[in-house]
PDB file of N, CA and C in Angstrom:
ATOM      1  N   UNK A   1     -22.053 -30.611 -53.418  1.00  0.00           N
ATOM      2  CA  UNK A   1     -23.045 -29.592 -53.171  1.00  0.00           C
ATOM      3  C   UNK A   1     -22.610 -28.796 -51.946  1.00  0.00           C
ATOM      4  N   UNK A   2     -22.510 -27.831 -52.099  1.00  0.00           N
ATOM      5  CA  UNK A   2     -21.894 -26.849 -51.095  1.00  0.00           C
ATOM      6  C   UNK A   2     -23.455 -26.272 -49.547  1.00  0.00           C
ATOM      7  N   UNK A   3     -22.953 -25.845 -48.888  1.00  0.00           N
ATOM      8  CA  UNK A   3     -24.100 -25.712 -47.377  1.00  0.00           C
ATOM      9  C   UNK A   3     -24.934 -24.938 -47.775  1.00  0.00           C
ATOM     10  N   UNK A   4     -24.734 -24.119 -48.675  1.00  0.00           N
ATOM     11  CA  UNK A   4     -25.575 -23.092 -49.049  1.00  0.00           C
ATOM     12  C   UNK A   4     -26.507 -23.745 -49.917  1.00  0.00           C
ATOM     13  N   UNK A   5     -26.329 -24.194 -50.815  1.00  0.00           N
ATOM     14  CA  UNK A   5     -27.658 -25.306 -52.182  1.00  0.00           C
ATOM     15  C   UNK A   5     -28.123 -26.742 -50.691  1.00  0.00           C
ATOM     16  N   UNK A   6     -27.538 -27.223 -49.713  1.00  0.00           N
ATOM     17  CA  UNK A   6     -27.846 -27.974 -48.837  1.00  0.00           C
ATOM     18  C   UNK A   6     -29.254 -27.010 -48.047  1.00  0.00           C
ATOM     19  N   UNK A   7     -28.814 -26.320 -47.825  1.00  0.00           N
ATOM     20  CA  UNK A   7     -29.957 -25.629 -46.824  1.00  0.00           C
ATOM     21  C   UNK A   7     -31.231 -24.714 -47.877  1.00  0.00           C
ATOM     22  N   UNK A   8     -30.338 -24.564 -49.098  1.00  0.00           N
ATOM     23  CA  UNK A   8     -32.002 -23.746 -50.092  1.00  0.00           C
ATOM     24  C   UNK A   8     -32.155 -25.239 -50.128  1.00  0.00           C
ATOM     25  N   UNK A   9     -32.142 -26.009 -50.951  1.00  0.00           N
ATOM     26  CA  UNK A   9     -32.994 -27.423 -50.911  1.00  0.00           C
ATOM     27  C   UNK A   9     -33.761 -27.841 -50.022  1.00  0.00           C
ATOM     28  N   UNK A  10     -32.973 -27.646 -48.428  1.00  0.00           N
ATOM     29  CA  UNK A  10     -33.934 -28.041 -47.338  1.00  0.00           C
ATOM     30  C   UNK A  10     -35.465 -27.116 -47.083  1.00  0.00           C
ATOM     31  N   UNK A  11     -34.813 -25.637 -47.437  1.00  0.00           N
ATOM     32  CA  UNK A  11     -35.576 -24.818 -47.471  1.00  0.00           C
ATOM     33  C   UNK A  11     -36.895 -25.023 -48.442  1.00  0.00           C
ATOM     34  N   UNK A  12     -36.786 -25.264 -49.385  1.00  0.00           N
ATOM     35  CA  UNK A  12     -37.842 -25.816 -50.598  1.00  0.00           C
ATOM     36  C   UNK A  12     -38.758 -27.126 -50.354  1.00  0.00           C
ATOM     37  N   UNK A  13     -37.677 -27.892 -50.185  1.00  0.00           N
ATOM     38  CA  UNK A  13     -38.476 -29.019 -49.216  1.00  0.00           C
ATOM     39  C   UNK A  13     -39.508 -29.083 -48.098  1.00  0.00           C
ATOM     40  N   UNK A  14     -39.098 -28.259 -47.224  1.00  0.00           N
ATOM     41  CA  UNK A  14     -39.893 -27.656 -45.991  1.00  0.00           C
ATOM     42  C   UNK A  14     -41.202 -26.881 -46.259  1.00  0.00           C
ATOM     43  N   UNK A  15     -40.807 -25.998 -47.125  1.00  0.00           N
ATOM     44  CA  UNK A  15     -42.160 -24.932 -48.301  1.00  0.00           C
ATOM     45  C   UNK A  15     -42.921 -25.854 -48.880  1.00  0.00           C
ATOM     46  N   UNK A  16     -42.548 -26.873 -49.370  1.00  0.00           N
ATOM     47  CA  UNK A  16     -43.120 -27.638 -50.344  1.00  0.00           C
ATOM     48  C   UNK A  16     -44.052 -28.551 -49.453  1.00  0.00           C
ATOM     49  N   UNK A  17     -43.388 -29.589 -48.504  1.00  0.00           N
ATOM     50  CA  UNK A  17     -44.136 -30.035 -47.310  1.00  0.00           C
ATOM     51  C   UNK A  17     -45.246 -29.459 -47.025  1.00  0.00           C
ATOM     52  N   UNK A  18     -44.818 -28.433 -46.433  1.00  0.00           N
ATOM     53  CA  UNK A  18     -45.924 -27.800 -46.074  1.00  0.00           C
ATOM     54  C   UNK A  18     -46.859 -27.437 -46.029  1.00  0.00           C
ATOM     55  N   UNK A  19     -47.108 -26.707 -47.727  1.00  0.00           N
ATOM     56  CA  UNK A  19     -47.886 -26.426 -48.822  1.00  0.00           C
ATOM     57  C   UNK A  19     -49.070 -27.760 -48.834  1.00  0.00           C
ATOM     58  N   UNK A  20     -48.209 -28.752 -49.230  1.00  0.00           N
ATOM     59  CA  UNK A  20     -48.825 -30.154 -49.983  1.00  0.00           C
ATOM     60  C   UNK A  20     -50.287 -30.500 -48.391  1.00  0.00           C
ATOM     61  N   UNK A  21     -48.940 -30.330 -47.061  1.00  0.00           N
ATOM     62  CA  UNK A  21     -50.069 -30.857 -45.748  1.00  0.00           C
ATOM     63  C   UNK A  21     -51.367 -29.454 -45.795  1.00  0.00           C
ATOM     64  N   UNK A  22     -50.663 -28.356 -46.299  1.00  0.00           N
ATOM     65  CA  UNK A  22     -52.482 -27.867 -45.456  1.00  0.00           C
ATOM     66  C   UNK A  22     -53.133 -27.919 -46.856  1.00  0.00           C
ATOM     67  N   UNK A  23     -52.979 -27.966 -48.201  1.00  0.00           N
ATOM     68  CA  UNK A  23     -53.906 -28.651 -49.140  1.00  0.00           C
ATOM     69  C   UNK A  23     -54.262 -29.617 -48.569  1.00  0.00           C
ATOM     70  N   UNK A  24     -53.542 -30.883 -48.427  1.00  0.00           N
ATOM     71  CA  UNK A  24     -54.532 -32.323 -48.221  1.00  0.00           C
ATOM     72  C   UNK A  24     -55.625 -31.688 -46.901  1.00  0.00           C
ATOM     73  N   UNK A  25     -55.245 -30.937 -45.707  1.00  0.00           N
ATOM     74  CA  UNK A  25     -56.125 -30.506 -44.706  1.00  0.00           C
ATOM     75  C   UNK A  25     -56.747 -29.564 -44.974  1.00  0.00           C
ATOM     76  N   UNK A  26     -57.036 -28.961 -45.916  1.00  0.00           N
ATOM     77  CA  UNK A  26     -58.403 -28.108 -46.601  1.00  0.00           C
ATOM     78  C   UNK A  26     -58.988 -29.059 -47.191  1.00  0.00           C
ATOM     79  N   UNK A  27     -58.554 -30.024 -47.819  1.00  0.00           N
ATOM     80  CA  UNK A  27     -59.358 -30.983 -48.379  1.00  0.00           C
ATOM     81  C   UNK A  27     -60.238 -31.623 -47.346  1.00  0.00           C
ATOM     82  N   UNK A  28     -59.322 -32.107 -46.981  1.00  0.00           N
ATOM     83  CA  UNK A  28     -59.822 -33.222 -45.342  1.00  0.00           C
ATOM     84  C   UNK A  28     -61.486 -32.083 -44.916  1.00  0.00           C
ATOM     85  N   UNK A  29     -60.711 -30.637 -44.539  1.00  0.00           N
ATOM     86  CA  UNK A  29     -62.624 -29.871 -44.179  1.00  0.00           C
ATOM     87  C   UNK A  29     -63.261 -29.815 -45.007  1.00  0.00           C
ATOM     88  N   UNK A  30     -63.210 -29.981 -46.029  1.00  0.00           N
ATOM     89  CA  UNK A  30     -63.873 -29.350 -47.339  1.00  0.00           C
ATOM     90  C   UNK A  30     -64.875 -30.749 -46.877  1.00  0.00           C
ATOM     91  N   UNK A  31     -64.491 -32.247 -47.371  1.00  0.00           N
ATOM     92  CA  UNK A  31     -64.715 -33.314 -46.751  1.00  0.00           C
ATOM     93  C   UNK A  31     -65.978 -32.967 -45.925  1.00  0.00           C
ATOM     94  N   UNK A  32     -65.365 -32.653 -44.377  1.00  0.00           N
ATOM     95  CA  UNK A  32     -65.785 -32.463 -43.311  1.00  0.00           C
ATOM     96  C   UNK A  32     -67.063 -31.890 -43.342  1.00  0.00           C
ATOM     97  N   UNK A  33     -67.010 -30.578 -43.679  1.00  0.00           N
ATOM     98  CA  UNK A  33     -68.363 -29.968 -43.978  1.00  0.00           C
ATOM     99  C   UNK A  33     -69.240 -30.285 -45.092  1.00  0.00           C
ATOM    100  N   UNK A  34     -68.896 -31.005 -45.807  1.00  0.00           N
ATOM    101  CA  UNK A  34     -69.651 -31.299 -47.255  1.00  0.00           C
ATOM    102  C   UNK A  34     -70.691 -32.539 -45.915  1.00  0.00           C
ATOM    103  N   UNK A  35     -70.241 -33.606 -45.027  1.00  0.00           N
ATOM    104  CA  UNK A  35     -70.744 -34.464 -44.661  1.00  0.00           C
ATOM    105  C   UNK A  35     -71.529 -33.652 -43.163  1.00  0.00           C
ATOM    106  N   UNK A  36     -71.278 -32.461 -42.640  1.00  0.00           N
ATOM    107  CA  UNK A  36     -72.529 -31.698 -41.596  1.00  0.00           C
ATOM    108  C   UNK A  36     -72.980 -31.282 -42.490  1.00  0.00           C
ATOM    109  N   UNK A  37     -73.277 -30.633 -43.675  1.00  0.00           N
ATOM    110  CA  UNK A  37     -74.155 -29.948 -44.593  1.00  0.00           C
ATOM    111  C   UNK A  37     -75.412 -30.640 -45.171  1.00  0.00           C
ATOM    112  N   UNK A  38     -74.287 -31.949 -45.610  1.00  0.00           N
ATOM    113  CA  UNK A  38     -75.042 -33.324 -46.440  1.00  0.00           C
ATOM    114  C   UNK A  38     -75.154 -34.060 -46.301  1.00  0.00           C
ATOM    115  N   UNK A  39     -76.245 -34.636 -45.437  1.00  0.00           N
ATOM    116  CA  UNK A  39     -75.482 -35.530 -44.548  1.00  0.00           C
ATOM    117  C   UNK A  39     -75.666 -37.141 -45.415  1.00  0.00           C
ATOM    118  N   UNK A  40     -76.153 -37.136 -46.330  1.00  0.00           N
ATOM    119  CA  UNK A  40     -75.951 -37.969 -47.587  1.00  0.00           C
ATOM    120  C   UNK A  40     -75.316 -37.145 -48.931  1.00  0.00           C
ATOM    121  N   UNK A  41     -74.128 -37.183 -48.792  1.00  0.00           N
ATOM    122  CA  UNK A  41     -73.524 -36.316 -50.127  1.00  0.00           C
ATOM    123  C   UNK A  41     -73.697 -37.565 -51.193  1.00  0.00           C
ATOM    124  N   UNK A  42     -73.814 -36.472 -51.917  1.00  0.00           N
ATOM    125  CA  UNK A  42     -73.490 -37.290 -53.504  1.00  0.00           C
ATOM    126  C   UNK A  42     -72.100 -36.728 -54.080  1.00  0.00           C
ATOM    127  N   UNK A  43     -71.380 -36.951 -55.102  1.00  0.00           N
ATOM    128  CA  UNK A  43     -70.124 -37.078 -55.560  1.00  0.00           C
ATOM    129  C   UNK A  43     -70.491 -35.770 -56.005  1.00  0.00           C
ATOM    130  N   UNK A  44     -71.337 -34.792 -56.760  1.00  0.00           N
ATOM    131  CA  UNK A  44     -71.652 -33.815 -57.293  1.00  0.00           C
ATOM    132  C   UNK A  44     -71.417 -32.187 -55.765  1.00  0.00           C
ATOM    133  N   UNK A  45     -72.059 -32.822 -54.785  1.00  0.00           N
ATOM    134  CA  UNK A  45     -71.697 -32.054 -53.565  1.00  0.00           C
ATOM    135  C   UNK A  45     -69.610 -32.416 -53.279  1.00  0.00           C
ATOM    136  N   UNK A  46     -69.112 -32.997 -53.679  1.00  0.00           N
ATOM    137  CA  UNK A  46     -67.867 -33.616 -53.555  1.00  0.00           C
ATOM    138  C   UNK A  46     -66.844 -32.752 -54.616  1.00  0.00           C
ATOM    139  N   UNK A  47     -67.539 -32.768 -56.114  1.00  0.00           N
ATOM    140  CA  UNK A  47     -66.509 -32.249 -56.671  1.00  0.00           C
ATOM    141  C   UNK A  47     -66.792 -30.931 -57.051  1.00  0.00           C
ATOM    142  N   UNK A  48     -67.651 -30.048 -56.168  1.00  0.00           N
ATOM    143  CA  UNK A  48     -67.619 -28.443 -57.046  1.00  0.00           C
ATOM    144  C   UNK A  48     -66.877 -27.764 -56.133  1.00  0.00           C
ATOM    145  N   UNK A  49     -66.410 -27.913 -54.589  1.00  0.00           N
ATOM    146  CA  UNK A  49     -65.665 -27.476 -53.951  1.00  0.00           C
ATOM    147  C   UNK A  49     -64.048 -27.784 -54.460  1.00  0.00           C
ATOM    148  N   UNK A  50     -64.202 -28.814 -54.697  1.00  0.00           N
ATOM    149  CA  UNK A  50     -62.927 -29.533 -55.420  1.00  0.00           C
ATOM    150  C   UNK A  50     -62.597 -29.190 -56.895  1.00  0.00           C
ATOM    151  N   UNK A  51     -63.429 -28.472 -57.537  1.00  0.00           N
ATOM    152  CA  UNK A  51     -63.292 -27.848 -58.705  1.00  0.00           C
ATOM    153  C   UNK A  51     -63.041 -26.566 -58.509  1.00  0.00           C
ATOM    154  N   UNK A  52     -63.282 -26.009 -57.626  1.00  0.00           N
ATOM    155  CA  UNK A  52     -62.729 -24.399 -56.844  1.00  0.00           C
ATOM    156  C   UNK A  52     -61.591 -24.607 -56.843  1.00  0.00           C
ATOM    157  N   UNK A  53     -61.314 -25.774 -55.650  1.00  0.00           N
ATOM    158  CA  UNK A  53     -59.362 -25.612 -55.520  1.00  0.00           C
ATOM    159  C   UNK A  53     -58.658 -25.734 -56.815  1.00  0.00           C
ATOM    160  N   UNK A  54     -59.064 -26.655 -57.362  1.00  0.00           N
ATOM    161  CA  UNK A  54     -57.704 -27.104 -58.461  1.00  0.00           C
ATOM    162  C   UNK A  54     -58.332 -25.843 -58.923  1.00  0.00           C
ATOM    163  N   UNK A  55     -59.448 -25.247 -59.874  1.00  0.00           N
ATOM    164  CA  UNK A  55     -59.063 -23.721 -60.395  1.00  0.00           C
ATOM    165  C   UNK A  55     -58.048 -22.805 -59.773  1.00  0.00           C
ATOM    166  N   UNK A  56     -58.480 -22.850 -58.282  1.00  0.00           N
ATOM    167  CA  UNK A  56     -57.753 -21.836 -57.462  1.00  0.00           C
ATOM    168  C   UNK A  56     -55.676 -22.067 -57.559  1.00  0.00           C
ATOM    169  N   UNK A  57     -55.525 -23.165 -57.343  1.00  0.00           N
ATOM    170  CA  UNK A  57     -54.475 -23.912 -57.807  1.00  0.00           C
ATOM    171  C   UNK A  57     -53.507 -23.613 -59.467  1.00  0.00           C
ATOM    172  N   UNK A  58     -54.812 -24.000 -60.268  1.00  0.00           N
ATOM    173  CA  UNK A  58     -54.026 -23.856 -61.105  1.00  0.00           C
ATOM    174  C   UNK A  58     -53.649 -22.055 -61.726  1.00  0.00           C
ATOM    175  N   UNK A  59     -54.558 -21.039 -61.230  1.00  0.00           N
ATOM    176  CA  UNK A  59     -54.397 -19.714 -61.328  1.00  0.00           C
ATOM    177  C   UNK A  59     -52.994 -19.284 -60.702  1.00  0.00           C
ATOM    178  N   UNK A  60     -53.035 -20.321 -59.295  1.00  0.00           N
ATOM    179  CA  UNK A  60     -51.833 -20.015 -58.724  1.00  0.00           C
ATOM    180  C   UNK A  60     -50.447 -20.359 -59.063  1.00  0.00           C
ATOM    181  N   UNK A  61     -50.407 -21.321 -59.884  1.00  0.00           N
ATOM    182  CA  UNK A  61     -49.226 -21.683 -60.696  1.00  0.00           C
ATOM    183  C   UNK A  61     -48.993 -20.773 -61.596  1.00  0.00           C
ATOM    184  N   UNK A  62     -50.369 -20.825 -62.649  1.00  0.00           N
ATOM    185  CA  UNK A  62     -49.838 -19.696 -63.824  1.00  0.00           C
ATOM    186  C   UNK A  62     -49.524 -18.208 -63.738  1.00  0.00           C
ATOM    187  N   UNK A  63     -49.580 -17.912 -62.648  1.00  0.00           N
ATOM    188  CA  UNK A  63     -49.547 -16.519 -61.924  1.00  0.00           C
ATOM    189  C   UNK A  63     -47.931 -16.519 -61.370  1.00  0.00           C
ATOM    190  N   UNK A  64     -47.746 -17.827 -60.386  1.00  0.00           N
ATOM    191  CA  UNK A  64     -46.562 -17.782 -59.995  1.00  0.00           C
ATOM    192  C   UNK A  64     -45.303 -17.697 -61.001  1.00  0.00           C
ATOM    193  N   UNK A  65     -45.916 -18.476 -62.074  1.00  0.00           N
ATOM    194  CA  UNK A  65     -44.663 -18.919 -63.464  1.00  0.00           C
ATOM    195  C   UNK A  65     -44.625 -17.633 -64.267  1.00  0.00           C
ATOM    196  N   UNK A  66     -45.807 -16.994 -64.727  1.00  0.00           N
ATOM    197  CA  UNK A  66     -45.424 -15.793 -64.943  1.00  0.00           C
ATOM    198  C   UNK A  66     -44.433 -14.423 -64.552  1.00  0.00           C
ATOM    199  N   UNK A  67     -45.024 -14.571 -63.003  1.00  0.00           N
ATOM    200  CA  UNK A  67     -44.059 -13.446 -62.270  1.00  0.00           C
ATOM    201  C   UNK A  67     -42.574 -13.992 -62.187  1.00  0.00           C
ATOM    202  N   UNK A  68     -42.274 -15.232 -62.077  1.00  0.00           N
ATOM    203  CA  UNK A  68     -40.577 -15.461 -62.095  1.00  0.00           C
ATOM    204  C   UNK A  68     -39.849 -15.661 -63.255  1.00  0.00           C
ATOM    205  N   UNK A  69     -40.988 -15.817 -64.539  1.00  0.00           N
ATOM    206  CA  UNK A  69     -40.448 -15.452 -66.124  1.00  0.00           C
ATOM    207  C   UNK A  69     -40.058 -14.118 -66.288  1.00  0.00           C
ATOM    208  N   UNK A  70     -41.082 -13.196 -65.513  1.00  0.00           N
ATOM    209  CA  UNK A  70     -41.234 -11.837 -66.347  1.00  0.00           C
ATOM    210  C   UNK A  70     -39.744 -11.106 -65.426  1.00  0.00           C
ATOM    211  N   UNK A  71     -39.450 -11.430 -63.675  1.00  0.00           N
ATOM    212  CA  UNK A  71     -38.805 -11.208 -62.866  1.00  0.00           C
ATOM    213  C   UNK A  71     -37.439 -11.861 -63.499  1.00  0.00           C
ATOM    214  N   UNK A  72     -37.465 -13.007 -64.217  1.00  0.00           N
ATOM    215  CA  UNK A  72     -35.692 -13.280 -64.515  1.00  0.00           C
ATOM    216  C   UNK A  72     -35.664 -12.727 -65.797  1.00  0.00           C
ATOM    217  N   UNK A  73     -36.328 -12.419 -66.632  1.00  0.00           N
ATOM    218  CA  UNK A  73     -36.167 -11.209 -68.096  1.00  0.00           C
ATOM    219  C   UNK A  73     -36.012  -9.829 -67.823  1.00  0.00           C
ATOM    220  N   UNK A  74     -36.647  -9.589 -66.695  1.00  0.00           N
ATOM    221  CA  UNK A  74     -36.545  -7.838 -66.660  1.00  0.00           C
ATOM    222  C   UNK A  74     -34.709  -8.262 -65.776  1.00  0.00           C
ATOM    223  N   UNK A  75     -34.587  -8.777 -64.890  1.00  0.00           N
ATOM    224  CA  UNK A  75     -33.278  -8.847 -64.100  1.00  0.00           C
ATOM    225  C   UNK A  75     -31.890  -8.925 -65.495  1.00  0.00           C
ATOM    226  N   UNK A  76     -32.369 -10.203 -66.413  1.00  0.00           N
ATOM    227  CA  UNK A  76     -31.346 -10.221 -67.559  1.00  0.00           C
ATOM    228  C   UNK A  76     -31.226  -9.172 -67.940  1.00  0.00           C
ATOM    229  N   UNK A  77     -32.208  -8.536 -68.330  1.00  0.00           N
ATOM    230  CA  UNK A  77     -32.333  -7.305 -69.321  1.00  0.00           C
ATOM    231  C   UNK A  77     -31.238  -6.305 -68.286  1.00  0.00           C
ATOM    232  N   UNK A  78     -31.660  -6.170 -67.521  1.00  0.00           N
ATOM    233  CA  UNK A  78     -31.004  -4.654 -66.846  1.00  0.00           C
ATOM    234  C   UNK A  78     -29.444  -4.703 -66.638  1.00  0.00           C
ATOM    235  N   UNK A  79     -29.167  -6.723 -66.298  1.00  0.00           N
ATOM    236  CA  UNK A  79     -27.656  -6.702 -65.692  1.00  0.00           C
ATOM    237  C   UNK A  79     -26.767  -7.499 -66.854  1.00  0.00           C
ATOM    238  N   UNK A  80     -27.515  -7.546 -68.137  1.00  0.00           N
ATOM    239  CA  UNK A  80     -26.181  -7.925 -69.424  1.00  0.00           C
ATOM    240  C   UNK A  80     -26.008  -6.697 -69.840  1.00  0.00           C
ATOM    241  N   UNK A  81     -26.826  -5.455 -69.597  1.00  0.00           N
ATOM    242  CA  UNK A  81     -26.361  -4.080 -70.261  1.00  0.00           C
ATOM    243  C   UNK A  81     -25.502  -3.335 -69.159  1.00  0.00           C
ATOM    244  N   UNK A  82     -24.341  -2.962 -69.722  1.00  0.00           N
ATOM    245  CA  UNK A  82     -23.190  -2.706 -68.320  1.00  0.00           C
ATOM    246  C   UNK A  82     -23.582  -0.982 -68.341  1.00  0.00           C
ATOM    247  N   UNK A  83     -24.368  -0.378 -69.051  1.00  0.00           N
ATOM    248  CA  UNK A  83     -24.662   0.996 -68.412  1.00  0.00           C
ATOM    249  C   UNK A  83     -25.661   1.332 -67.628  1.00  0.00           C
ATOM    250  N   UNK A  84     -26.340   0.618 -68.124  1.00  0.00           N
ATOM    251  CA  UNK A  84     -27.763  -0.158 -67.048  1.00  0.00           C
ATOM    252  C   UNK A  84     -27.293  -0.454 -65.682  1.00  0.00           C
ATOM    253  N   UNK A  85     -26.361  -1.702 -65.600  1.00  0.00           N
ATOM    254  CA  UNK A  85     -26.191  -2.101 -64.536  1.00  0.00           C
ATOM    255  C   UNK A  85     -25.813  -0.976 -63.453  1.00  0.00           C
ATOM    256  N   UNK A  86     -24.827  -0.353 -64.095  1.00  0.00           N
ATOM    257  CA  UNK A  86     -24.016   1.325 -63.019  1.00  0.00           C
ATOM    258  C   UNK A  86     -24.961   1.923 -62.625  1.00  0.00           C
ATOM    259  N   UNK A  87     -25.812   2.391 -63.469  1.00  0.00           N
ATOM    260  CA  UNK A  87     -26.718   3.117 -63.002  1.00  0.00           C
ATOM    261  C   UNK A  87     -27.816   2.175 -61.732  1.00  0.00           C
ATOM    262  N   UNK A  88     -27.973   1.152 -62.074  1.00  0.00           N
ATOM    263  CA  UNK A  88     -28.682   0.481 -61.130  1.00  0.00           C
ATOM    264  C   UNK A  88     -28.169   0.544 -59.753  1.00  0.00           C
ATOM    265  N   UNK A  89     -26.868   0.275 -59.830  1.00  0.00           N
ATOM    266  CA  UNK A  89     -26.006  -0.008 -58.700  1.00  0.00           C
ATOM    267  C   UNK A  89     -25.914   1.587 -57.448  1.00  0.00           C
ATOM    268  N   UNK A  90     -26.142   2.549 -58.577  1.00  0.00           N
ATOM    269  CA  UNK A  90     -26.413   3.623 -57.879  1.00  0.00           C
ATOM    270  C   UNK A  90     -27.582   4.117 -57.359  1.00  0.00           C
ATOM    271  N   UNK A  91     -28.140   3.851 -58.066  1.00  0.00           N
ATOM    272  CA  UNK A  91     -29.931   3.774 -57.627  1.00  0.00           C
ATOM    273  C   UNK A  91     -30.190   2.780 -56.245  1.00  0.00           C
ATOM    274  N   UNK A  92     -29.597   1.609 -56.295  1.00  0.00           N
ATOM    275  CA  UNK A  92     -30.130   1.086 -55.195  1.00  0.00           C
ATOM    276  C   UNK A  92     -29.907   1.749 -53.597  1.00  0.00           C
ATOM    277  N   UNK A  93     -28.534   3.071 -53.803  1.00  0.00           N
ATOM    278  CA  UNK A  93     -27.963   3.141 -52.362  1.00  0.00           C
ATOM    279  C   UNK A  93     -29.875   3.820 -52.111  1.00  0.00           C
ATOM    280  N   UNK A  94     -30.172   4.240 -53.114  1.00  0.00           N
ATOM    281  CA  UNK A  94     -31.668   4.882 -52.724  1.00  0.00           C
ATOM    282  C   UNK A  94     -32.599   4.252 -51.740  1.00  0.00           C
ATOM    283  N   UNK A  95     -32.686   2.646 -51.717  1.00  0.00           N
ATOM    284  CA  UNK A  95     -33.460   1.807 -51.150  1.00  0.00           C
ATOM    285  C   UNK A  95     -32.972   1.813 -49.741  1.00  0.00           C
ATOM    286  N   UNK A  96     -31.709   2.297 -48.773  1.00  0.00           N
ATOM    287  CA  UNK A  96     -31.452   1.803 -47.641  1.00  0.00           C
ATOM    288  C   UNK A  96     -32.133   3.222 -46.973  1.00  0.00           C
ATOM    289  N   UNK A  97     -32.038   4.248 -47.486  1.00  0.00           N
ATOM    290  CA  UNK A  97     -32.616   5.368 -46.893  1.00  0.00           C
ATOM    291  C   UNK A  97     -34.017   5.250 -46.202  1.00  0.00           C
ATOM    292  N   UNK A  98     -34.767   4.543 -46.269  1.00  0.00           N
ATOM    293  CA  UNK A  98     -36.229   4.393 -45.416  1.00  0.00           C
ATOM    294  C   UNK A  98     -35.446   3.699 -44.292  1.00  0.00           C
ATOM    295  N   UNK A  99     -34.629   2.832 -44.864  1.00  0.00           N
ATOM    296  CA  UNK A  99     -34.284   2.045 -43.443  1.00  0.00           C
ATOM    297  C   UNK A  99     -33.710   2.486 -42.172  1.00  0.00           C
ATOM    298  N   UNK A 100     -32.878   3.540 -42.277  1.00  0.00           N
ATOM    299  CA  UNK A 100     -32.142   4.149 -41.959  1.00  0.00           C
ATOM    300  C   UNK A 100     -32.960   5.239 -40.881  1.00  0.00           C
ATOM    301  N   UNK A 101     -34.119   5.878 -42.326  1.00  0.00           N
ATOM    302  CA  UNK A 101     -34.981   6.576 -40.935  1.00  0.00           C
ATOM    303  C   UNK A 101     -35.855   6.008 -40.130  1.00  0.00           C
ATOM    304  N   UNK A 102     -36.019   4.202 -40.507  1.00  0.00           N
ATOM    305  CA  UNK A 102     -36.880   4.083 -39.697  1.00  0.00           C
ATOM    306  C   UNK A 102     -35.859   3.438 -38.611  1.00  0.00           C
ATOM    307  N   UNK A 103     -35.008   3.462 -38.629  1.00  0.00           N
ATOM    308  CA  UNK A 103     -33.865   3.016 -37.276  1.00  0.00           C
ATOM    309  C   UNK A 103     -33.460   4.144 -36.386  1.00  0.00           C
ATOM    310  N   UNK A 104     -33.854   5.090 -37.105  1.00  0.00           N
ATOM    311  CA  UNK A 104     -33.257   6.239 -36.638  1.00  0.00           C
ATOM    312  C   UNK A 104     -34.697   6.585 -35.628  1.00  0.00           C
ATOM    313  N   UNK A 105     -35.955   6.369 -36.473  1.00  0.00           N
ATOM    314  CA  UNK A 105     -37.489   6.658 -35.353  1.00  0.00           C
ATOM    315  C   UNK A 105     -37.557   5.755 -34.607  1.00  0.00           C
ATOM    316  N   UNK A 106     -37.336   4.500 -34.352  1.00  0.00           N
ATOM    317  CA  UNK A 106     -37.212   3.551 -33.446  1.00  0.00           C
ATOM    318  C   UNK A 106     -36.095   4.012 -32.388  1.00  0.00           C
ATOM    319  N   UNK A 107     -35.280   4.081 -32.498  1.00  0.00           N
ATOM    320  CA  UNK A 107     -34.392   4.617 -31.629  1.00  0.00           C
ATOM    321  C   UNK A 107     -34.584   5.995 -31.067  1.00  0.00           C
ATOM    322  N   UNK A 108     -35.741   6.833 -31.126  1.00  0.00           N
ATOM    323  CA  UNK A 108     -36.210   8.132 -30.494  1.00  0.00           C
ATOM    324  C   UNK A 108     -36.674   7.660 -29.782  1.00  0.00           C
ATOM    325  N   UNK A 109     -38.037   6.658 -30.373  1.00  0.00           N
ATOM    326  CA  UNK A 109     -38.944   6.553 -29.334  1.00  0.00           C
ATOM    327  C   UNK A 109     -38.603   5.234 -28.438  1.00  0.00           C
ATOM    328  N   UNK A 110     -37.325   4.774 -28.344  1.00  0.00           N
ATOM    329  CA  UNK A 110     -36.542   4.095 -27.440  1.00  0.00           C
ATOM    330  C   UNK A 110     -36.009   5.069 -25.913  1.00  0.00           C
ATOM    331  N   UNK A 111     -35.426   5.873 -26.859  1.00  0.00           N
ATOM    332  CA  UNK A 111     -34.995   6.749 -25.976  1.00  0.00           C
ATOM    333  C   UNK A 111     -36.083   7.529 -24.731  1.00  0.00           C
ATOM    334  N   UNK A 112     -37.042   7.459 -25.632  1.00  0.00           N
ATOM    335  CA  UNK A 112     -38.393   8.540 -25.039  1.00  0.00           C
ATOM    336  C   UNK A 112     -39.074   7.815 -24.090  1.00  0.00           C
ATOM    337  N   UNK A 113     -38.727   6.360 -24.169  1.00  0.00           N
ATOM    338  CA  UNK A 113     -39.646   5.885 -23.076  1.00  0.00           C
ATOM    339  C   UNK A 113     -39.192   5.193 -22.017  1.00  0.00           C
TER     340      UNK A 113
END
C-alpha cells in the first residue's frame, strides 16, 4: 500500500471516528434532556427523539449514496468519450479565472493598507 492509500485510509478513519463520537454525544444530550424535561421518562419519551436521528441518518446515507452514484456516472460518462473529455479539459482553464482575480483583489488591498 503506497503513502498516499496510507494517509486517505487514515483520513477516513479519522472522519469516521469522529462522526460515530459526536452521534454517540448527541445521543448522550438527547439522554440528558429527556431526564431535566422528564424527570421520570418512560421509553416512549426515549425513542421519538431517537426515531428523529436514525430518520435523520438514514436520509443522510441515501442522499450521500445517491450523489456519489450520480457524481461517478456523470464523471464516466464525460471521460470514456475522448471528444468530451478535450473539450472538458478546455473548459476547465475557465475555473482558475475567479481565482486569479481574487488574488489579484487581495493583493490591492494588501498593498492599500
Amino acid at each position: 500500500m503506497s503513502y498516499v492509500h496510507k494517509i486517505g485510509s487514515l483520513i477516513i478513519i479519522v472522519i469516521g471516528s469522529v462522526s460515530l463520537l459526536t452521534a454517540a454525544l448527541l445521543v448522550v444530550d438527547i439522554v440528558r434532556l429527556l431526564d431535566i424535561v422528564h424527570p421520570n421518562p418512560t421509553w416512549k419519551d426515549y425513542l421519538e427523539p431517537l426515531n428523529r436521528l436514525l430518520w435523520s441518518f438514514v436520509l443522510t446515507v441515501i442522499a450521500t449514496i445517491l450523489s456519489i452514484a450520480s457524481g461517478v456516472w456523470i464523471v464516466r460518462g464525460f471521460y470514456l468519450n475522448n471528444s468530451l473529455r478535450k473539450a472538458i479539459d478546455r473548459l476547465s482553464i475557465a475555473f482558475y479565472f475567479p481565482h486569479f482575480i481574487v488574488a489579484v483583489y487581495v493583493l490591492a488591498l494588501a498593498q492599500a493598507c
